[in-house]
Protein backbone atom coordinates (compact mmCIF):
# COMPACT_ATOMS: atom_id res chain seq x y z
CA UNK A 1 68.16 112.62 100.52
CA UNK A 2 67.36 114.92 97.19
CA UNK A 3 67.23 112.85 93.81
CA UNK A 4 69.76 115.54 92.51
CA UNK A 5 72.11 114.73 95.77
CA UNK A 6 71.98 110.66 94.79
CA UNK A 7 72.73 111.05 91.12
CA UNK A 8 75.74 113.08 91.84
CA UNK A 9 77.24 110.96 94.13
CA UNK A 10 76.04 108.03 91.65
CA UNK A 11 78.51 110.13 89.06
CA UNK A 12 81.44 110.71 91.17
CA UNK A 13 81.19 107.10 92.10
CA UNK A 14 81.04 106.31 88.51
CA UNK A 15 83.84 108.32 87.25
CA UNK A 16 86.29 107.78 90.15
CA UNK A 17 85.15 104.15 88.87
CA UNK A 18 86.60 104.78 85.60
CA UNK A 19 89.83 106.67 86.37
CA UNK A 20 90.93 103.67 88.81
CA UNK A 21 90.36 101.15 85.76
CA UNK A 22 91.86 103.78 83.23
CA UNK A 23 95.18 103.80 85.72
CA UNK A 24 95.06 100.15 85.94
CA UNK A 25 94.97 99.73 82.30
CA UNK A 26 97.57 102.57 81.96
CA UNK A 27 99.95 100.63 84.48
CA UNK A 28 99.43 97.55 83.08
CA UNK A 29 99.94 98.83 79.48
CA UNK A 30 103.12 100.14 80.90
CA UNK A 31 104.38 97.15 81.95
CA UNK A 32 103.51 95.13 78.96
CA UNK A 33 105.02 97.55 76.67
CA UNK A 34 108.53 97.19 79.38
CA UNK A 35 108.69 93.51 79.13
CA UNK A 36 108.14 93.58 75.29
CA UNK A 37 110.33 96.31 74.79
CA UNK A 38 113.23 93.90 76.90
CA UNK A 39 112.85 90.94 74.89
CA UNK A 40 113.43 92.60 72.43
């Protein structure tokens, strides 16, 4: 395969990486913030 071809999938890889731990964080965020906001 082409260099170029490798470090774009590398990079996709990467940032589809990222997003899934971004949601993750985001969800878990969301449910932190919940529970606080209930004992409230």
């Amino acid at each position: 395969m082409h260099p170029a071809i490798l470090v774009a999938m590398s990079e996709v890889m990467t940032v589809g990486f990222v997003y899934d731990v971004f949601r993750i964080a985001a969800a878990t965020g969301m449910v932190q913030t919940a529970k606080e906001s209930l004992m409230k």
